[in-house]
C-alpha atoms as a PDB file:
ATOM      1  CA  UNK A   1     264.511  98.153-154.021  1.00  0.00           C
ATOM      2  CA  UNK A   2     266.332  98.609-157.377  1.00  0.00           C
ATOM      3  CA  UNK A   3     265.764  95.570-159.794  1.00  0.00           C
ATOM      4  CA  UNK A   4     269.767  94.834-159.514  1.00  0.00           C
ATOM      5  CA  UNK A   5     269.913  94.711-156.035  1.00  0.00           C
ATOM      6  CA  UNK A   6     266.851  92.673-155.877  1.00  0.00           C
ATOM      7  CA  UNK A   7     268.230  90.102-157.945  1.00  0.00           C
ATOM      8  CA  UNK A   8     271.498  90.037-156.291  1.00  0.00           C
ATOM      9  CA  UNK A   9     269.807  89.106-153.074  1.00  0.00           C
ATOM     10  CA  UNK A  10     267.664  86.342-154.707  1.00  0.00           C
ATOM     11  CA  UNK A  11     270.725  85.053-155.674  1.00  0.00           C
ATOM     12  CA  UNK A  12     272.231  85.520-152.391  1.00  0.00           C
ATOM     13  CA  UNK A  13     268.831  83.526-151.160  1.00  0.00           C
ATOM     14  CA  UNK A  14     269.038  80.846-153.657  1.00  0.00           C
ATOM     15  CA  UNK A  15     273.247  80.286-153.248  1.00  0.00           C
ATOM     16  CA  UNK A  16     272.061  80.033-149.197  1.00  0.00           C
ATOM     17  CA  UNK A  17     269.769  77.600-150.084  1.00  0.00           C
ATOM     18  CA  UNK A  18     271.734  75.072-152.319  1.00  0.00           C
ATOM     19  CA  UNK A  19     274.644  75.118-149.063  1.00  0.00           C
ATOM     20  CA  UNK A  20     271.584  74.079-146.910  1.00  0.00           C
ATOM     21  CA  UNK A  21     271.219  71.028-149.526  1.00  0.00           C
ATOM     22  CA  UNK A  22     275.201  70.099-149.313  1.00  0.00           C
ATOM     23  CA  UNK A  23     274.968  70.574-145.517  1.00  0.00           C
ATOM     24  CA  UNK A  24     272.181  67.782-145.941  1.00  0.00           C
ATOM     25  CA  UNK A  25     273.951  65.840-147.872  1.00  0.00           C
ATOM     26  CA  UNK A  26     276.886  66.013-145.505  1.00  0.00           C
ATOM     27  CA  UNK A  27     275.201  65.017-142.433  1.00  0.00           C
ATOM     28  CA  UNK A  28     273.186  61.791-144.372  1.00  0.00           C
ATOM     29  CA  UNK A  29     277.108  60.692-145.267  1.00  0.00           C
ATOM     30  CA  UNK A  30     278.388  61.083-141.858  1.00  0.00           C
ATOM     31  CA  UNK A  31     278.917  57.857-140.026  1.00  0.00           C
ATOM     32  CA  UNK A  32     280.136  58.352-136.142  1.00  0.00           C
ATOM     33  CA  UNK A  33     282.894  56.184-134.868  1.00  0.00           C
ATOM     34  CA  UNK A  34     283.383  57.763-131.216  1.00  0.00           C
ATOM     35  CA  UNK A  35     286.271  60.173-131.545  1.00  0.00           C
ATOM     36  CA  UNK A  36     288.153  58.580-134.265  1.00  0.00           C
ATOM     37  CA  UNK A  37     289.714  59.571-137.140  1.00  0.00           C
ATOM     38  CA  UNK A  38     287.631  57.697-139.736  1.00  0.00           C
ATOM     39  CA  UNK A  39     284.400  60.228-137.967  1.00  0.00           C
ATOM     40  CA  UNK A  40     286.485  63.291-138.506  1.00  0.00           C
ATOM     41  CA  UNK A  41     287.442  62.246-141.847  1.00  0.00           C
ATOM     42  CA  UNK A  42     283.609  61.403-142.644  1.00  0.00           C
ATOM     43  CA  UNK A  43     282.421  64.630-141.415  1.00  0.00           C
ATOM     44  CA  UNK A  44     284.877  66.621-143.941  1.00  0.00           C
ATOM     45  CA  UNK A  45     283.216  65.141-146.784  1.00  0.00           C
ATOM     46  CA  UNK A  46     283.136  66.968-149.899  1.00  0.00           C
ATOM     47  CA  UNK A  47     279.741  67.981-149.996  1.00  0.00           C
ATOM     48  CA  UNK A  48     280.174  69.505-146.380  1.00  0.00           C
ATOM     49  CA  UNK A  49     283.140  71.423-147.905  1.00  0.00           C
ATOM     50  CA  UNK A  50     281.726  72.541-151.076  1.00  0.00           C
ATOM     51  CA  UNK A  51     278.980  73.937-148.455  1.00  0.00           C
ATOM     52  CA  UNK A  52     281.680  75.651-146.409  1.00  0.00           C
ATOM     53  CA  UNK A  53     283.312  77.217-149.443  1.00  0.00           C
ATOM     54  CA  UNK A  54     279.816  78.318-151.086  1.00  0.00           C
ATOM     55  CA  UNK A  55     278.830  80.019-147.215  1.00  0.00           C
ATOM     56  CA  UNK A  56     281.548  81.771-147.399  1.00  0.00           C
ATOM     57  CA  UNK A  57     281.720  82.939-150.887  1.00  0.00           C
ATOM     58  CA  UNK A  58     277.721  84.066-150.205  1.00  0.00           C
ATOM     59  CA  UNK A  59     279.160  85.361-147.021  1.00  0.00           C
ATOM     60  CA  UNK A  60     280.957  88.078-149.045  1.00  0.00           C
ATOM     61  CA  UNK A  61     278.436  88.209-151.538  1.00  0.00           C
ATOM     62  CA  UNK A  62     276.028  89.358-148.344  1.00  0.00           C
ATOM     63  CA  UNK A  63     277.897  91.995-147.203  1.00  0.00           C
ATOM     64  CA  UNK A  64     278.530  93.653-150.650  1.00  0.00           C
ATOM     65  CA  UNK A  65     274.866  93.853-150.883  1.00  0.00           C
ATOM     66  CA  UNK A  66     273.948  95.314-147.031  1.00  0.00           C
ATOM     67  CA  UNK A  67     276.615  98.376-148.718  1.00  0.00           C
ATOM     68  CA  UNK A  68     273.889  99.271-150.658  1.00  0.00           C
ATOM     69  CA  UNK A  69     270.467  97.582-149.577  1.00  0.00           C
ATOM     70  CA  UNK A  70     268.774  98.304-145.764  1.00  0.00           C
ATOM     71  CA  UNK A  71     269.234  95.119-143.657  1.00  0.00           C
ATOM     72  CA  UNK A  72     265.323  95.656-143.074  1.00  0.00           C
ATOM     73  CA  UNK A  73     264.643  94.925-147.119  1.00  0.00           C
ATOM     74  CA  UNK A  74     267.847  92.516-147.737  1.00  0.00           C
ATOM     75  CA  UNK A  75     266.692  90.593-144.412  1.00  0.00           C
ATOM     76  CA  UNK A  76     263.156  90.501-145.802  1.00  0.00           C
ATOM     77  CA  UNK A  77     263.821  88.974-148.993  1.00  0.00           C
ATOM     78  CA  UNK A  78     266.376  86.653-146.929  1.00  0.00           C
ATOM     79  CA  UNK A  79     263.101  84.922-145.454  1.00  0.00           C
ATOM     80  CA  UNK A  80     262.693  83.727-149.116  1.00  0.00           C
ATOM     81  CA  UNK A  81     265.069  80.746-147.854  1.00  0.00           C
ATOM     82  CA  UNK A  82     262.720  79.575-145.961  1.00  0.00           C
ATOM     83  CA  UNK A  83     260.108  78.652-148.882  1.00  0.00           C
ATOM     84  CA  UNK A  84     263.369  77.994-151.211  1.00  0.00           C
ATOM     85  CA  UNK A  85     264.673  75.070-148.746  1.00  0.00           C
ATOM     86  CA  UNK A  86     261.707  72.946-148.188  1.00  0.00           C
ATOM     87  CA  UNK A  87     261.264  72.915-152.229  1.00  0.00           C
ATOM     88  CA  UNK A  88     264.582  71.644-152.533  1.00  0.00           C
ATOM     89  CA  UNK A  89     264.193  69.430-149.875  1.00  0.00           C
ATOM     90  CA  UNK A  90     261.444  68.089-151.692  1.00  0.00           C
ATOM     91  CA  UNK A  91     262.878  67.473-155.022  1.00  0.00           C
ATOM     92  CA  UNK A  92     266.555  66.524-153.443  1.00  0.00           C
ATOM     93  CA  UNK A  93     265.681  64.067-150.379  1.00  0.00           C
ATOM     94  CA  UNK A  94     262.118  63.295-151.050  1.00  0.00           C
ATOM     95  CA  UNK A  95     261.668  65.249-147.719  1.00  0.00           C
ATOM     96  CA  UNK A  96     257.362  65.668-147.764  1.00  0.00           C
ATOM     97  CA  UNK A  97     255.390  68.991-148.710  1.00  0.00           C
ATOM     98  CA  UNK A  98     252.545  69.673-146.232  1.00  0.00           C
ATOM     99  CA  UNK A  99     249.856  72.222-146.496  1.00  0.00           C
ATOM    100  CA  UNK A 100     251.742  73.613-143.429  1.00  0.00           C
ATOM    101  CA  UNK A 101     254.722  74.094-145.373  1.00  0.00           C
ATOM    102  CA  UNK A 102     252.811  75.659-147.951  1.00  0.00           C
ATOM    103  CA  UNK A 103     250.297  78.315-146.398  1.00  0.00           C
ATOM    104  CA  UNK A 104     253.759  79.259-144.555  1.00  0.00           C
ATOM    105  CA  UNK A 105     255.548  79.877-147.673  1.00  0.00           C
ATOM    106  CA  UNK A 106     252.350  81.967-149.200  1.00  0.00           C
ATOM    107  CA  UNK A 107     252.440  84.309-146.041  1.00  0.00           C
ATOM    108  CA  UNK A 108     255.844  84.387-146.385  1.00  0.00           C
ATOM    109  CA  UNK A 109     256.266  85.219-150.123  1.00  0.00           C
ATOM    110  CA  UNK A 110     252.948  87.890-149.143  1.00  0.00           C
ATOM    111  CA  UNK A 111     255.464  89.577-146.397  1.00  0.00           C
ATOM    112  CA  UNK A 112     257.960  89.583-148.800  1.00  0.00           C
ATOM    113  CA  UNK A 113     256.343  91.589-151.604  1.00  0.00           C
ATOM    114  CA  UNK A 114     254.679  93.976-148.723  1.00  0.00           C
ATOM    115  CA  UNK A 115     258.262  94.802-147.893  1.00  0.00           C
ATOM    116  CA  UNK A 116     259.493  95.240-150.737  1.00  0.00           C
ATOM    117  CA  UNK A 117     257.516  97.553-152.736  1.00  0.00           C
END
């Protein structure tokens, strides 16, 4: 995988990552009221949309790279979110770090580079 394209997926990865945060953010703001307007209104907070607008935008982003990069590689790299978000997580929401979380994220970073070299 060319250096550009590489980088354009980590980015990708990353931009993925920081909507999973706002989505977080979102739901620890929403407050349910039955069906009432004041719920509704809660759950289109501004962190949920700012999440909305940055999926999409990614969205795009995503499908400019699979022109050019083989879903097996870009979807390879993609598993990066899943060592990206519990770091976040971490620093964001105080969310813990296990050596679970951990030994999962070496194997997956150790997939990652198998792939893509």
């Amino acid at each position: 995988m060319q250096a550009r394209w590489l980088l354009l997926t980590l980015l990708c990865v990353l931009l993925l990552a920081v909507g999973q945060m706002l989505f977080k953010s979102a739901a620890a703001q929403w407050r349910i009221d039955g069906w009432s307007w004041t719920s509704v209104r809660g759950f289109l907070s501004p962190a949920l949309i700012a999440g909305l607008v940055l999926y999409a935008a990614t969205t795009v982003l995503w499908v400019y790279i699979l022109r050019t990069v083989p879903l097996t590689l870009a979807y390879s790299v993609y598993a990066l979110a899943f060592v990206i978000v519990p770091l976040l997580a971490y620093f964001f929401f105080e969310e813990p770090l296990t050596l679970k979380t951990f030994l999962g994220a070496a194997l997956i970073v150790a997939g990652v580079i198998v792939t893509v070299r």
